[in-house]
Protein backbone atom coordinates (compact mmCIF):
# COMPACT_ATOMS: atom_id res chain seq x y z
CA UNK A 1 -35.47 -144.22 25.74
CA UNK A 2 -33.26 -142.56 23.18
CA UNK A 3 -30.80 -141.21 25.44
CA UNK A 4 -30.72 -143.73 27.40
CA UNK A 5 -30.20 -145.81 24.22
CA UNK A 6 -27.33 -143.04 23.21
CA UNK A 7 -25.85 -144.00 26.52
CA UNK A 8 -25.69 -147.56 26.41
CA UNK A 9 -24.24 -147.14 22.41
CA UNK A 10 -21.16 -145.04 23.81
CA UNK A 11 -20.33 -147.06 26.22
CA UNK A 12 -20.63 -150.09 24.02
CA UNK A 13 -18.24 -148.22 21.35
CA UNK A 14 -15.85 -146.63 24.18
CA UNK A 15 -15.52 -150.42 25.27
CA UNK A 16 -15.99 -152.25 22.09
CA UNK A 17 -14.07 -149.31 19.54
CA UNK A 18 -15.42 -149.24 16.11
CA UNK A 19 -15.58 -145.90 13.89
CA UNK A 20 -17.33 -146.73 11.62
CA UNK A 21 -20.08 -149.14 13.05
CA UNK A 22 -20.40 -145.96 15.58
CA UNK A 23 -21.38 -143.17 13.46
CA UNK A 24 -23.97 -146.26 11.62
CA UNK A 25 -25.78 -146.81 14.86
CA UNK A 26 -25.30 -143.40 15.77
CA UNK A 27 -27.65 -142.62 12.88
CA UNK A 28 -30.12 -144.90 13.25
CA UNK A 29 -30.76 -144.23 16.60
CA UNK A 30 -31.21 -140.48 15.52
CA UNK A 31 -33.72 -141.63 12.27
CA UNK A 32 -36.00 -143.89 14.73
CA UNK A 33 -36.13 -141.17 17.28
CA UNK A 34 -39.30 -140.30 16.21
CA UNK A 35 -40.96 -144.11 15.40
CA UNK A 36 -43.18 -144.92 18.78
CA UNK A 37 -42.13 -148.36 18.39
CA UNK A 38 -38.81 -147.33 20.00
CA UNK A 39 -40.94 -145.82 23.03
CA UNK A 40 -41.05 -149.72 24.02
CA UNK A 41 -39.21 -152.33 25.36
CA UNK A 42 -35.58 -151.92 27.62
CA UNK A 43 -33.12 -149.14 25.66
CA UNK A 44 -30.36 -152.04 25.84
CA UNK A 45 -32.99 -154.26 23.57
CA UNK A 46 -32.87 -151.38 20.70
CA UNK A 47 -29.49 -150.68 21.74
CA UNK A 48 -28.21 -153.95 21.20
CA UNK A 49 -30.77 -154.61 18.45
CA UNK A 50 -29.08 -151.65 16.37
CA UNK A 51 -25.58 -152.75 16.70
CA UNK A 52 -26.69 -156.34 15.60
CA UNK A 53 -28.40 -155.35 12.58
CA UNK A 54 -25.36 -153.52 11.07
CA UNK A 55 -23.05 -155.76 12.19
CA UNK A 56 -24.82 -158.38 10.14
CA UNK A 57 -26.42 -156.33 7.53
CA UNK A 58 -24.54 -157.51 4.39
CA UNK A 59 -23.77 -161.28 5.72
CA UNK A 60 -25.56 -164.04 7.19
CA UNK A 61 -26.21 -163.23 10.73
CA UNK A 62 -23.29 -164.78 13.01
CA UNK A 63 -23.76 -162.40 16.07
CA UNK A 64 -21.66 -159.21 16.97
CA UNK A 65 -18.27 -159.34 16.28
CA UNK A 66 -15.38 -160.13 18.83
CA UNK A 67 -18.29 -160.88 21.55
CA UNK A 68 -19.84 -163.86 22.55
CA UNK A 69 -24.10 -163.92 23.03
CA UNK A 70 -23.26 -164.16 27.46
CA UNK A 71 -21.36 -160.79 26.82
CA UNK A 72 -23.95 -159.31 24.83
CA UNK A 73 -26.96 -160.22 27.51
CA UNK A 74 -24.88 -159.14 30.03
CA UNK A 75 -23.96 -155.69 28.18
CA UNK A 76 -27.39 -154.27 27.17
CA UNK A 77 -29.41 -156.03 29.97
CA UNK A 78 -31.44 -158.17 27.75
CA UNK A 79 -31.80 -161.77 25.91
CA UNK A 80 -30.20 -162.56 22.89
CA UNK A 81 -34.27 -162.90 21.92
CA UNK A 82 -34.36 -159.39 22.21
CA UNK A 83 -31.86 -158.34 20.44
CA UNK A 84 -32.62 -160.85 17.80
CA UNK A 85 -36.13 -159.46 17.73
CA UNK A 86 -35.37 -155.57 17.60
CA UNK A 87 -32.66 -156.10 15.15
CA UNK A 88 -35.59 -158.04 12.87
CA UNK A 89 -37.91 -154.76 13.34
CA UNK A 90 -34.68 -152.28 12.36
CA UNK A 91 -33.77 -154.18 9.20
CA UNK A 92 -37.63 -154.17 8.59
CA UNK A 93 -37.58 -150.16 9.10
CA UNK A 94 -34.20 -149.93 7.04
CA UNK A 95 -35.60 -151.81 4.08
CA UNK A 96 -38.98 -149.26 4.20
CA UNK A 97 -36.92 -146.10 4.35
C-alpha cells in the first residue's frame, strides 16, 4: 500500500503543485510505513486522508484547498467518508508521536 500510496501522492502534487504540503505528506507516509493500520483500506483513502489532515491541521477543517469534495472522490478513488475517516486516525497518530 505504501507505494502505491507514494504514487497516488505524486501525482496528486504533479497535478495539484504544492512544495511544501509535498515534502509534509511525503513524511508521513514514510513515518506510518511501518503502522499495520496502513496495511488496510484503498491507498487513495490514506492517500487522500494524509493530504487532508495537513491541509487542515492548524484550522477548522474546510476540505483541501483549490478542490471541491467530487474532485477529491474522483482523485483517490474513495468517499469523502474515507478520507474524513483516515485523516481522523492520522491526526490521532500525529498527536501520539
Amino acid at each position: 500500500i505504501e507505494q502505491a500510496c507514494q504514487k497516488l501522492l505524486s501525482a496528486f502534487f504533479e497535478k495539484y503543485p504544492n512544495a511544501n504540503l509535498q515534502i509534509e505528506a511525503n513524511r508521513i507516509l514514510k513515518c506510518f510505513s511501518d503502522f499495520q493500520l496502513l496495511k488496510y483500506g484503498k491507498p487513495g483513502g490514506w492517500a487522500g486522508g494524509i493530504i487532508y489532515a495537513l491541509a487542515n491541521q492548524y484550522s477548522r477543517a474546510c476540505g483541501i484547498p483549490g478542490l471541491l469534495n467530487k474532485e477529491c472522490e474522483e482523485f483517490f478513488d474513495v468517499s469523502m467518508g474515507t478520507i474524513y475517516k483516515r485523516a481522523a486516525k492520522i491526526r490521532k497518530l500525529l498527536l501520539a508521536m
